[in-house]
N, C-alpha and C. Protein backbone atom coordinates (compact mmCIF):
# COMPACT_ATOMS: atom_id res chain seq x y z
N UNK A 1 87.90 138.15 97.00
CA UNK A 1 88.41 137.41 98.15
C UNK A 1 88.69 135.97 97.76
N UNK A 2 89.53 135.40 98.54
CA UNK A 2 89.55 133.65 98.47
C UNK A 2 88.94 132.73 98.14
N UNK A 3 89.04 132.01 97.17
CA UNK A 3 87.72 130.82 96.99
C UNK A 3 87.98 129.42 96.72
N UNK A 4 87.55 128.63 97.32
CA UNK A 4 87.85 127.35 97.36
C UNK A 4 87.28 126.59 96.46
N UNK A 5 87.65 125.95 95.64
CA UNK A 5 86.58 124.96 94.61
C UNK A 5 87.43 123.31 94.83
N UNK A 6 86.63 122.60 95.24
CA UNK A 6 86.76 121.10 95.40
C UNK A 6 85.89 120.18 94.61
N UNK A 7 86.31 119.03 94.46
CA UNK A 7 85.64 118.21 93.23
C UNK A 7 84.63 117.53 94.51
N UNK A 8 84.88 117.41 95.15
CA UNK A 8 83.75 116.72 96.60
C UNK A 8 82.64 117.24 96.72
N UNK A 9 82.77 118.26 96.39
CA UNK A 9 81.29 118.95 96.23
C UNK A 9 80.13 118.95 94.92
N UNK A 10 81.56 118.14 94.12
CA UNK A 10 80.45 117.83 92.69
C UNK A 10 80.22 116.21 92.86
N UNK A 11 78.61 115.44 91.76
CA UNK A 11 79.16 114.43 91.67
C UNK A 11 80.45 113.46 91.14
N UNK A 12 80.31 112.47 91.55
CA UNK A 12 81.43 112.13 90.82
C UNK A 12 81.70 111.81 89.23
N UNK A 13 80.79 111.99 88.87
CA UNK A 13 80.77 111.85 87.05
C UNK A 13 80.78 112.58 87.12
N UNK A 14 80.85 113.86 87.89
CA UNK A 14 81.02 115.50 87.08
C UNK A 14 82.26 116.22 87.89
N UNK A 15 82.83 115.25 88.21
CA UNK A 15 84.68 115.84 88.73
C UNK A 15 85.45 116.14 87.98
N UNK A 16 85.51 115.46 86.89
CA UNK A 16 86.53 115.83 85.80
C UNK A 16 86.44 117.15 85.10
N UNK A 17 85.38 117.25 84.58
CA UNK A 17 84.71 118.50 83.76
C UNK A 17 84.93 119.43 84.73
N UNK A 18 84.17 119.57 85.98
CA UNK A 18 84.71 120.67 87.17
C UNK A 18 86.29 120.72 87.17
N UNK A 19 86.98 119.59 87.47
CA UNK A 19 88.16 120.28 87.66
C UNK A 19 89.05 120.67 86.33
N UNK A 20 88.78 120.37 84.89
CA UNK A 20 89.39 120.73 84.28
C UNK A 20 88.85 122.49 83.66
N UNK A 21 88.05 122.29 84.12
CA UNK A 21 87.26 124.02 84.26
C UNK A 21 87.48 124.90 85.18
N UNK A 22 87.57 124.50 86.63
CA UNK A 22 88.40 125.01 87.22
C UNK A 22 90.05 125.55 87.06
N UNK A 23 90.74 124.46 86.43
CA UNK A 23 92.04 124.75 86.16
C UNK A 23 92.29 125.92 85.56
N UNK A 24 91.68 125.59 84.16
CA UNK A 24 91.57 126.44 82.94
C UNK A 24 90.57 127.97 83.30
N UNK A 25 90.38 128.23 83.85
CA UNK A 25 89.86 129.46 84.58
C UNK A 25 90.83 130.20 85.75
N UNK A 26 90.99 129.67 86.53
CA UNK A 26 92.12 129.82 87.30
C UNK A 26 93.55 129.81 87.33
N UNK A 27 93.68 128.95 86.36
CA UNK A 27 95.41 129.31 86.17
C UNK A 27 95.70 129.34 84.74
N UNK A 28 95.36 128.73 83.36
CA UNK A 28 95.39 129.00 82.73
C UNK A 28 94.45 127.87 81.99
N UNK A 29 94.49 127.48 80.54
CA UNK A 29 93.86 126.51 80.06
C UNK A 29 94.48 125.47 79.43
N UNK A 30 94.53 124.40 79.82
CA UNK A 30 94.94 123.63 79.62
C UNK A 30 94.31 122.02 78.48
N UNK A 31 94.51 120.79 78.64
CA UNK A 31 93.86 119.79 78.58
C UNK A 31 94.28 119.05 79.87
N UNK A 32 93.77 117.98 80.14
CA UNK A 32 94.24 117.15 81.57
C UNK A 32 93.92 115.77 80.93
N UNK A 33 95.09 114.68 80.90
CA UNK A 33 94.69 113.88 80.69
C UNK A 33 94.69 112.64 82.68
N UNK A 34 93.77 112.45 83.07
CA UNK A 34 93.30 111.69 84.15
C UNK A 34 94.07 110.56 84.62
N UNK A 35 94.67 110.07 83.38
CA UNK A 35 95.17 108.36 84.01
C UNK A 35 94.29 107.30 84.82
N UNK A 36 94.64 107.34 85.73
CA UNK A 36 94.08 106.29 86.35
C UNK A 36 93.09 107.10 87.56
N UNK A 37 92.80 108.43 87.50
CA UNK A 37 92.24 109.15 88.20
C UNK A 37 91.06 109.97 87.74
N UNK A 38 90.32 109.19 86.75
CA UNK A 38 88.99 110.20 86.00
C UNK A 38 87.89 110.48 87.31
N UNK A 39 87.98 109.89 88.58
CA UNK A 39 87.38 111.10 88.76
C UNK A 39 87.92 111.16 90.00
N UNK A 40 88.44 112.88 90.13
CA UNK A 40 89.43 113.46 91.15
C UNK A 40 89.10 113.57 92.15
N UNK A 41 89.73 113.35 93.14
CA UNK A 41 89.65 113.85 94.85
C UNK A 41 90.74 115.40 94.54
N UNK A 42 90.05 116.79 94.12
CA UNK A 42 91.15 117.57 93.96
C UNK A 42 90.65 119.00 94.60
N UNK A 43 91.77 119.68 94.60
CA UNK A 43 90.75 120.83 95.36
C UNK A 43 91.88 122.23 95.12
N UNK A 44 91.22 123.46 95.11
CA UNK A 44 92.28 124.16 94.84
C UNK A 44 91.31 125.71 95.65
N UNK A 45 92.76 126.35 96.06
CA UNK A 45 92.55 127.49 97.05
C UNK A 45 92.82 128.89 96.12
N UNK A 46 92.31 129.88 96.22
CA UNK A 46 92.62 130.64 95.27
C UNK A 46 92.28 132.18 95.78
N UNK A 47 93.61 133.28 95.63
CA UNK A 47 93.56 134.59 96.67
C UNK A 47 94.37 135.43 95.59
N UNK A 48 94.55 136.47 95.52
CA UNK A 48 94.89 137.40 95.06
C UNK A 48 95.55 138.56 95.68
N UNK A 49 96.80 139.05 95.38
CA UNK A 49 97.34 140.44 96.22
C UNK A 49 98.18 140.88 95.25
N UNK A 50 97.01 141.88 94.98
CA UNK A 50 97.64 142.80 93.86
C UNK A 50 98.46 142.43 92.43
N UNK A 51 98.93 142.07 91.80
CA UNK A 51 98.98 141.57 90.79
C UNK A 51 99.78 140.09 91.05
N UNK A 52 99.80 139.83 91.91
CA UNK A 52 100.36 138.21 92.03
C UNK A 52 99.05 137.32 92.25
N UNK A 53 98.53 136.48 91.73
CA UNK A 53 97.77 135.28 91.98
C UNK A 53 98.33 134.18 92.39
N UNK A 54 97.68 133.86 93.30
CA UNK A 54 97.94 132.82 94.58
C UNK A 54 97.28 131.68 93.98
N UNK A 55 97.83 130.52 94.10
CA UNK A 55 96.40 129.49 93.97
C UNK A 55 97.55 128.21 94.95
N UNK A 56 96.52 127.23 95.68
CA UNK A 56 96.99 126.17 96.09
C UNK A 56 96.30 125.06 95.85
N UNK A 57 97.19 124.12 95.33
CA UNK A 57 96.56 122.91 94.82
C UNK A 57 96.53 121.25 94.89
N UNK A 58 95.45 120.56 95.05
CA UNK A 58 96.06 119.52 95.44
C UNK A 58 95.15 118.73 94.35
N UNK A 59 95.73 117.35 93.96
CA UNK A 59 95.17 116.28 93.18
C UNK A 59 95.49 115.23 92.55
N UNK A 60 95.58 114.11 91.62
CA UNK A 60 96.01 113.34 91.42
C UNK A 60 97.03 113.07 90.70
N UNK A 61 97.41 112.08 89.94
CA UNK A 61 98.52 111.40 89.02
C UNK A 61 98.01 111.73 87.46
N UNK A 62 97.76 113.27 87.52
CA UNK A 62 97.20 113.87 85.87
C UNK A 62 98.56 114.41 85.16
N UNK A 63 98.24 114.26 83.85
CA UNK A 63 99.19 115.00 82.81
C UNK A 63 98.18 116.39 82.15
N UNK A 64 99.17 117.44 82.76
CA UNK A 64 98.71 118.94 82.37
C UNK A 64 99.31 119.05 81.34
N UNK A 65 98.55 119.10 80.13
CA UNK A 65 99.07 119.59 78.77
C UNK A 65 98.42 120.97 78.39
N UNK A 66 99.41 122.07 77.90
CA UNK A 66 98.96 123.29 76.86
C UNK A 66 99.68 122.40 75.54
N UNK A 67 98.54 122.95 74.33
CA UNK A 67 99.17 122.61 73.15
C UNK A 67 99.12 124.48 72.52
N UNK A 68 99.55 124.19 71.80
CA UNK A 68 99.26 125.71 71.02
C UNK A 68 97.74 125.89 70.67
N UNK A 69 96.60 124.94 70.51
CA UNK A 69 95.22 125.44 70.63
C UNK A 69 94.98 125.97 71.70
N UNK A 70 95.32 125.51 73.12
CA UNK A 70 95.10 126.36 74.32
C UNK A 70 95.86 127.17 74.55
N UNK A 71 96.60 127.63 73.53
CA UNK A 71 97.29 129.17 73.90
C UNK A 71 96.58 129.83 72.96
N UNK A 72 96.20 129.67 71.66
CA UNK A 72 95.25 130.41 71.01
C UNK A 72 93.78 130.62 72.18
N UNK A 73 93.12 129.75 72.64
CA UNK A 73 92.21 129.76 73.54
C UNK A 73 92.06 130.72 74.26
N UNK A 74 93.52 131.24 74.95
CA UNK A 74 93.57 132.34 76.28
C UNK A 74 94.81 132.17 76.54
N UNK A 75 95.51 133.33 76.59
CA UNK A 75 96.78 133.75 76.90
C UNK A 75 96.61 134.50 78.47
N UNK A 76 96.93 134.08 79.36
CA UNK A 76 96.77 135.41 80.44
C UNK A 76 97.99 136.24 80.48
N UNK A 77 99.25 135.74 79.92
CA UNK A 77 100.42 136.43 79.32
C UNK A 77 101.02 136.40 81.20
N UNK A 78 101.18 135.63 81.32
CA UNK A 78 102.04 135.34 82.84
C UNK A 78 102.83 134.45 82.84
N UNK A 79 103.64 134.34 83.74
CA UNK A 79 104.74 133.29 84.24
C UNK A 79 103.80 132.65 85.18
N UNK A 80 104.43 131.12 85.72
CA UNK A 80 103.88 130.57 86.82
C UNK A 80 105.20 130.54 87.51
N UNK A 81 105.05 130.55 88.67
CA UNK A 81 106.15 129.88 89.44
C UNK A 81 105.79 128.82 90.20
N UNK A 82 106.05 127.39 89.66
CA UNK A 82 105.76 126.38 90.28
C UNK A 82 106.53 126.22 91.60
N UNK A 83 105.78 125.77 92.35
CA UNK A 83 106.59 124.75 94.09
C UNK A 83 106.04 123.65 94.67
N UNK A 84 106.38 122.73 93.93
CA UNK A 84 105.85 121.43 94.51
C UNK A 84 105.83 121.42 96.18
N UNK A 85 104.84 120.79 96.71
CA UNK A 85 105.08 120.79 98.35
C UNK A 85 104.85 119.18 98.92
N UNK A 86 104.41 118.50 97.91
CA UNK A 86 104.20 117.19 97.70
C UNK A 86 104.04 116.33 96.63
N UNK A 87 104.88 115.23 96.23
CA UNK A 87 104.33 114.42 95.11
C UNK A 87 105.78 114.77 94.28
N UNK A 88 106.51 113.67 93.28
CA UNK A 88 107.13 114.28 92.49
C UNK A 88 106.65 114.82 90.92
N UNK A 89 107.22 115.31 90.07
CA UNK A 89 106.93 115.95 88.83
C UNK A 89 107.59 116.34 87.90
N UNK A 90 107.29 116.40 86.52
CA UNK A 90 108.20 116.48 85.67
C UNK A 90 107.05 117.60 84.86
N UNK A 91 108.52 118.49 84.36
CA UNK A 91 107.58 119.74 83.59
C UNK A 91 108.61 119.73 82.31
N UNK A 92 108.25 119.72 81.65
CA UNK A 92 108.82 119.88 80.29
C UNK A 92 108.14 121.48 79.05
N UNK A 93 109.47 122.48 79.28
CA UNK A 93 108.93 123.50 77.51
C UNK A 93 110.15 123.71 77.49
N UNK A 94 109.85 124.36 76.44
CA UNK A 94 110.89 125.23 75.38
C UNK A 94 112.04 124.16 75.15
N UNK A 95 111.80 122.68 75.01
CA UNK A 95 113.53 121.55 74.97
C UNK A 95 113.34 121.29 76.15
N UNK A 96 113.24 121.78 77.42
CA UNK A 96 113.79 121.48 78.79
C UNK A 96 112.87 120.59 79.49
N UNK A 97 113.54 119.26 80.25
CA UNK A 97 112.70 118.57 81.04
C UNK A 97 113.30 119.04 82.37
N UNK A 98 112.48 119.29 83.57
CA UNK A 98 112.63 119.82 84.88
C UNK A 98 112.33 118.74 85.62
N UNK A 99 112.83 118.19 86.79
CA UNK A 99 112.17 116.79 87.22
C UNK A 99 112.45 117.03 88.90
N UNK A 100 111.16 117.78 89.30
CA UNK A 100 110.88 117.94 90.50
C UNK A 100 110.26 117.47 91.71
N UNK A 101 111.00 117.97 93.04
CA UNK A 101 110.26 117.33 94.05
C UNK A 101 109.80 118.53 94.86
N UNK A 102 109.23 118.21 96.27
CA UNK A 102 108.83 119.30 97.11
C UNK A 102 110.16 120.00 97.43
N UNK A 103 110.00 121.08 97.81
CA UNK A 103 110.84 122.30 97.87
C UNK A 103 111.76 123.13 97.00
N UNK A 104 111.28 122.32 95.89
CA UNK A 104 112.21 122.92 94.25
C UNK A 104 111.12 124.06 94.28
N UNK A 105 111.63 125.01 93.07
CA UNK A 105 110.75 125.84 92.40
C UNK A 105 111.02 125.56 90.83
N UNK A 106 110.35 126.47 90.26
CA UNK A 106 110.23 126.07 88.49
C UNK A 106 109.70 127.50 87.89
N UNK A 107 110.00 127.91 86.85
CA UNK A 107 109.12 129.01 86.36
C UNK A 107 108.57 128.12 84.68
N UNK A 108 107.38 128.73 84.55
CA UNK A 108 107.28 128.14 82.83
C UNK A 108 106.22 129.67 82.43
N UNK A 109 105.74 129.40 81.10
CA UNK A 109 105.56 130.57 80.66
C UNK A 109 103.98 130.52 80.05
N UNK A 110 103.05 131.24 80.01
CA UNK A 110 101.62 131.09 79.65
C UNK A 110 101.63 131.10 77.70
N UNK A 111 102.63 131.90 77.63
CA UNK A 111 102.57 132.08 76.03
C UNK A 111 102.76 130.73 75.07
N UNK A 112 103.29 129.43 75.61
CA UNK A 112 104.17 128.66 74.62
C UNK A 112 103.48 126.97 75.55
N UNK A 113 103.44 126.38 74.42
CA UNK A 113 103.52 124.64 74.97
C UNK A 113 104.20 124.72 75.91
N UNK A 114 103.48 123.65 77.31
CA UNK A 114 104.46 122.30 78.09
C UNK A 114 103.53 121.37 78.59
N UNK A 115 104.21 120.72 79.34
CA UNK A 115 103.55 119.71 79.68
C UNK A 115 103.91 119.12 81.34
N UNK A 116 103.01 118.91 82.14
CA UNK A 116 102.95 118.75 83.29
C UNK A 116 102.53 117.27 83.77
N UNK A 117 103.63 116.56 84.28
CA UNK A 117 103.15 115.69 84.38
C UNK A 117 103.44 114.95 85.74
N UNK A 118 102.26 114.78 86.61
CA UNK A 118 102.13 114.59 88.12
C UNK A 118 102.19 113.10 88.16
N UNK A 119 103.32 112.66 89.11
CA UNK A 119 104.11 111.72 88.95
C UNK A 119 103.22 110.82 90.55
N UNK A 120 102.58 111.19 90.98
CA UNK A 120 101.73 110.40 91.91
C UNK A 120 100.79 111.56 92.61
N UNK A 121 100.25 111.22 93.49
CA UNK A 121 99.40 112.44 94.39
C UNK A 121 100.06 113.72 94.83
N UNK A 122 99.67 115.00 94.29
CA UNK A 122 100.58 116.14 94.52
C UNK A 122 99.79 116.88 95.28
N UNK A 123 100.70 117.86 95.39
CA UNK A 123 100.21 119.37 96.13
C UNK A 123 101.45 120.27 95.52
N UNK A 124 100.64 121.24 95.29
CA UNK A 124 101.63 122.41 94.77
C UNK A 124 101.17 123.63 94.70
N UNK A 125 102.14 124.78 95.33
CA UNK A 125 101.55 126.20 95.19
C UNK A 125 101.94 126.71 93.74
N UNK A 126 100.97 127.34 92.89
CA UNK A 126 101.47 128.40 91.84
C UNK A 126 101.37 129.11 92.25
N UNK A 127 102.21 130.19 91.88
CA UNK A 127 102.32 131.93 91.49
C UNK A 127 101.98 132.34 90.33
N UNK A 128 100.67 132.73 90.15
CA UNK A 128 101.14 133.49 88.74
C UNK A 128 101.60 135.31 88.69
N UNK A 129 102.21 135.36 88.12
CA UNK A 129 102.74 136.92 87.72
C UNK A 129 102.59 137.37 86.70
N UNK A 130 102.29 138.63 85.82
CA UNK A 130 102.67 139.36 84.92
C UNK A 130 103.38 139.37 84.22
N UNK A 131 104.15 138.95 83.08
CA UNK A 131 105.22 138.48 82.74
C UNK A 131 106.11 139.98 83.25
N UNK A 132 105.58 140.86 82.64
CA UNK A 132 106.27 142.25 82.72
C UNK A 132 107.05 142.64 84.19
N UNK A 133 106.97 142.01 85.25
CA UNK A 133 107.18 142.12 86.83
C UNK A 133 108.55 141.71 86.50
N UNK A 134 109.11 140.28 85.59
CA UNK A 134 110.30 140.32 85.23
C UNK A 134 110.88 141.00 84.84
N UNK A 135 110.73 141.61 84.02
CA UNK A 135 111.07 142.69 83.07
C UNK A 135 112.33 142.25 82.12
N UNK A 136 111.87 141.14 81.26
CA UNK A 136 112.94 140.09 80.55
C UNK A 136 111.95 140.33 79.56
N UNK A 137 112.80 140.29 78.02
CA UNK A 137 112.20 140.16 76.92
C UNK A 137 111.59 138.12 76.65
N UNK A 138 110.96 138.27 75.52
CA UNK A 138 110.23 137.11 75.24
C UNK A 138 111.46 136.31 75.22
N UNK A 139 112.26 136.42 74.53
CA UNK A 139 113.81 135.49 74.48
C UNK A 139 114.67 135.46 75.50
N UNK A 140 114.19 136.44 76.54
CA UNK A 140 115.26 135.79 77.35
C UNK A 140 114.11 134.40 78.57
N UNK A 141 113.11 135.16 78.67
CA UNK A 141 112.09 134.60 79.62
C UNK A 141 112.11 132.81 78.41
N UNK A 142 112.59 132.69 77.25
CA UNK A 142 112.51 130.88 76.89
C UNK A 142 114.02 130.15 77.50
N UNK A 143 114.64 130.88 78.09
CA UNK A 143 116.14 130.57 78.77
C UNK A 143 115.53 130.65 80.21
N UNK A 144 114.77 130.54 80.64
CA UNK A 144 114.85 130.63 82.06
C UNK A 144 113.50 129.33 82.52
N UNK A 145 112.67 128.86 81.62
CA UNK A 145 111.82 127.45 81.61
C UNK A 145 111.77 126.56 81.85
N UNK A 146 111.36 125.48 82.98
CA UNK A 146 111.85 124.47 83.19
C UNK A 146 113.75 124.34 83.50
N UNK A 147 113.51 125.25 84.11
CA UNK A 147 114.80 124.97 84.81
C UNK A 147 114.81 124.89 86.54
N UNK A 148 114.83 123.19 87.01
CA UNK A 148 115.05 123.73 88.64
C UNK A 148 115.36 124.45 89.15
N UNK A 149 114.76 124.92 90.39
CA UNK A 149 115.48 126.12 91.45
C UNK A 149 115.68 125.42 92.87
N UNK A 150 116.40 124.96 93.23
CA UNK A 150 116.56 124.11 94.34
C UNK A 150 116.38 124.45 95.53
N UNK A 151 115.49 124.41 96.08
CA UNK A 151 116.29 124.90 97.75
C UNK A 151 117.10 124.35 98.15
N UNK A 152 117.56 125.78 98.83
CA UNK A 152 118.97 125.67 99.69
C UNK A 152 118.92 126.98 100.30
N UNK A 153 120.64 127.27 100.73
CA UNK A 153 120.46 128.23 101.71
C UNK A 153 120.69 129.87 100.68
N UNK A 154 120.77 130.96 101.34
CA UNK A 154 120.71 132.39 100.89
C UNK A 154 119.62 132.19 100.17
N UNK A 155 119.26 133.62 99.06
CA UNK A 155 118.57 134.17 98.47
C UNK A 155 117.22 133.13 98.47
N UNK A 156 117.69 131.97 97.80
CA UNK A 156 116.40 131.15 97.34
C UNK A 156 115.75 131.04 98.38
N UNK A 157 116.56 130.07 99.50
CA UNK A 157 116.16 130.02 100.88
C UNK A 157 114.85 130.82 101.63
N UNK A 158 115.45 132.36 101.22
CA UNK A 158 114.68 133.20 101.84
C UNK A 158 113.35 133.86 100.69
N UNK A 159 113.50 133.64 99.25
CA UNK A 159 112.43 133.63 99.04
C UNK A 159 110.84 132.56 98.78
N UNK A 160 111.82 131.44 98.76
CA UNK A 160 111.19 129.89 98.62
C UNK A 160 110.05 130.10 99.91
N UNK A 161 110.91 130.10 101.28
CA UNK A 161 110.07 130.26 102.67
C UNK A 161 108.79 131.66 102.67
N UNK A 162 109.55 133.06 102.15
CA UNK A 162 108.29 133.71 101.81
C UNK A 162 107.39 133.76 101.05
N UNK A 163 107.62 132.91 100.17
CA UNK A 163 106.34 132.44 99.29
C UNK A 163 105.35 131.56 99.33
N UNK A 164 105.89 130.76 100.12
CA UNK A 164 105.24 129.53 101.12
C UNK A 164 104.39 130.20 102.23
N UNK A 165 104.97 130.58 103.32
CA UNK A 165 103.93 131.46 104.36
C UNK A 165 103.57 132.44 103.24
N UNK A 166 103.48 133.02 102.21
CA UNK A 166 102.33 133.83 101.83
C UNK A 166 100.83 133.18 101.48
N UNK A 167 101.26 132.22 100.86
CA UNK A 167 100.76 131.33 100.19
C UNK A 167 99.38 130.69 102.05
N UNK A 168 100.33 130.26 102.78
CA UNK A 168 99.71 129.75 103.44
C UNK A 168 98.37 130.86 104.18
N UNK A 169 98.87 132.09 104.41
CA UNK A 169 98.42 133.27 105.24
C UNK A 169 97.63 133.91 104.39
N UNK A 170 97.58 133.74 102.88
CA UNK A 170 97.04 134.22 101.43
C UNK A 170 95.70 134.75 101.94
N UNK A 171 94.56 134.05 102.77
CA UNK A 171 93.64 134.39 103.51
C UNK A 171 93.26 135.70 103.75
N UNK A 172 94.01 135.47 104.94
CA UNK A 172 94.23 136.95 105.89
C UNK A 172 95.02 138.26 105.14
N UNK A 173 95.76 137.80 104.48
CA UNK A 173 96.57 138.84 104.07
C UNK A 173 95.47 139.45 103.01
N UNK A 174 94.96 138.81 102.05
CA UNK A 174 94.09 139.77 101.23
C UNK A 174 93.26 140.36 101.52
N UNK A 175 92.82 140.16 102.90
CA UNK A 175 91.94 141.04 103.74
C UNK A 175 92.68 142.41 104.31
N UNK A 176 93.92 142.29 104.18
CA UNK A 176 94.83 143.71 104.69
C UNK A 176 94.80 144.54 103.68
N UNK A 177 95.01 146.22 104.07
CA UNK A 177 94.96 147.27 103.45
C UNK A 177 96.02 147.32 102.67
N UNK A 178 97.17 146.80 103.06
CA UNK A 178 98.61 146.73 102.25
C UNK A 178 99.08 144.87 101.40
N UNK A 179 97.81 144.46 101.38
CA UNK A 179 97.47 142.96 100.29
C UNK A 179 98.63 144.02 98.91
N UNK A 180 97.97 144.67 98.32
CA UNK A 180 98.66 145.19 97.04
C UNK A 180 99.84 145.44 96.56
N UNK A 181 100.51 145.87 98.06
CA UNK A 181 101.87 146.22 98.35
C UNK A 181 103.12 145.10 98.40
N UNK A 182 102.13 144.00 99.27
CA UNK A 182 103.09 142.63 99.50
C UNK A 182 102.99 142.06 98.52
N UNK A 183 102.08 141.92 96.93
CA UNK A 183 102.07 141.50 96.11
C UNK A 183 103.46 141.53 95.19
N UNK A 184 103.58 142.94 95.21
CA UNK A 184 104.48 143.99 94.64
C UNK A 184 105.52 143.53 95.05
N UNK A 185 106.21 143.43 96.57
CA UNK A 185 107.11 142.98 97.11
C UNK A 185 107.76 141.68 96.57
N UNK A 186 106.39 140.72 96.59
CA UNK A 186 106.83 139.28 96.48
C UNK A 186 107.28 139.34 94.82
N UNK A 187 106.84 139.99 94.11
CA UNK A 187 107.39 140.01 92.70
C UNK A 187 108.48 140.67 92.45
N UNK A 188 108.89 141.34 93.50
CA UNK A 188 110.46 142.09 93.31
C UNK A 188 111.45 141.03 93.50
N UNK A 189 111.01 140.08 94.78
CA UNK A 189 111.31 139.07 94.94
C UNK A 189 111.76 137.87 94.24
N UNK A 190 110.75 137.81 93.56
CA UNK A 190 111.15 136.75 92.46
C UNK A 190 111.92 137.70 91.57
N UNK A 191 111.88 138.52 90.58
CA UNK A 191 112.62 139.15 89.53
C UNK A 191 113.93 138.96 90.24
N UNK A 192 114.03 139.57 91.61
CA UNK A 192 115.49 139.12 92.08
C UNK A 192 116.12 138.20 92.05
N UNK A 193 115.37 136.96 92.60
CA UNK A 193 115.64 135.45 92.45
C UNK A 193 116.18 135.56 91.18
N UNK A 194 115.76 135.44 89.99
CA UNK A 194 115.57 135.48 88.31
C UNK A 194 116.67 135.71 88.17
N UNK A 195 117.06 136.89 88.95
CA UNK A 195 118.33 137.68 88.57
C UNK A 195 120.16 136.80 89.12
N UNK A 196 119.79 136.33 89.96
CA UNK A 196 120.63 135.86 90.91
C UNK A 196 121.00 134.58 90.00
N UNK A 197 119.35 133.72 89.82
CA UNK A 197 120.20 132.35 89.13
C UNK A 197 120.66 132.62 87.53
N UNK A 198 119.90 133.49 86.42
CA UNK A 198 119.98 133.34 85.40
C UNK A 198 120.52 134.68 84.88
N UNK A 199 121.03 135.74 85.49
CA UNK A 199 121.79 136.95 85.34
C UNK A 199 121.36 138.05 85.14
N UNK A 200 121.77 138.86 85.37
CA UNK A 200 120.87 140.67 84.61
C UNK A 200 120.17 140.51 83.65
N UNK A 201 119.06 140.97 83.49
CA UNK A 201 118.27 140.98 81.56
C UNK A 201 119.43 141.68 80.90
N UNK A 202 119.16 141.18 79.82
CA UNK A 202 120.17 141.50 78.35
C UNK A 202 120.29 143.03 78.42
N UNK A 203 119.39 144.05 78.32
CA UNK A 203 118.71 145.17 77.91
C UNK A 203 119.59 146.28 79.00
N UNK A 204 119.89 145.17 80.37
CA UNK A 204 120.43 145.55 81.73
C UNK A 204 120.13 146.93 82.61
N UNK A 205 118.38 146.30 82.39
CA UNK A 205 117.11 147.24 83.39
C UNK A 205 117.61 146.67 84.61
């Protein structure tokens, strides 16, 4: 079920260590460098439906770095799908700098370096997925990284908004008998999205 971990509940000499343990457990592993924020007001929500992981997050003006030691570390072999909902941000892999605000989306990849870097006080939902839900080989999934997804109207429109109320309802819904199903859904979802901005996979599954 759902679980909330907040740095408010630790002391404050022990916020940092919590939240960079938190991160790195929950979404993947990272380093965090703090800035001017060593010790965080941060907090993050975290639900599950069926192979999509939910997490919502909020916290300071940190730089999220993977280097290739933290991909040796733990691979969970997923995509994220970033959505800023507050704060701007810049994500940089594979060459590509992405330079986002609330209501963009982003995909980046668990296998390879980037770097995250929170441009004042944020909030942002991830998705993580399976890489395989795409169903894109390793080369095509480094063409699709750090590349904005803008909102606007059609397709994105309508999956940007259902990912958001999932996200928000994430709760309740994993308490439903069909949590597994809408998981499933929301990842058809995105592969579609995928499909729409960056074209059929090569292989043309």
């Amino acid at each position: 079920m759902g679980h909330l971990f907040n740095t408010a509940d630790e002391a404050a000499s022990d916020r940092m260590a919590f939240w960079l343990e938190t991160v790195c457990e929950q979404i993947l592993p990272v380093k965090i460098d703090p800035r001017s924020d060593a010790r965080p007001r941060a907090a993050m929500a975290t639900n599950r439906l069926g192979a999509l992981r939910v997490r919502r997050v909020v916290g300071g003006d940190h730089v999220y770095e993977r280097t290739e030691r933290e991909v040796r570390l733990g691979d969970p072999d997923t995509v994220q799908i970033g959505m800023p909902r507050g704060g701007d941000s810049i994500l940089v892999q594979d060459g590509r700098e992405a330079v986002l605000s609330p209501g963009d989306m982003v995909i980046y990849d668990s296998a390879r370096p980037f770097s995250l870097v929170m441009e004042e006080r944020f909030e942002w939902q991830v998705m993580l997925l399976p890489k395989s839900k795409l169903r894109r080989s390793e080369a095509e999934l480094r063409n699709l990284t750090a590349v904005p997804i803008r909102d606007g109207d059609g397709l994105t429109r309508v999956v940007h908004d259902f990912l958001s109320r999932l996200a928000v309802d994430a709760n309740a819904l994993e308490r439903d008998a069909t949590c597994e199903a809408l998981g499933e859904n929301a990842a058809d979802l995105i592969a579609t999205l995928v499909q729409s901005k960056f074209g059929a996979p090569w292989g043309g599954q």
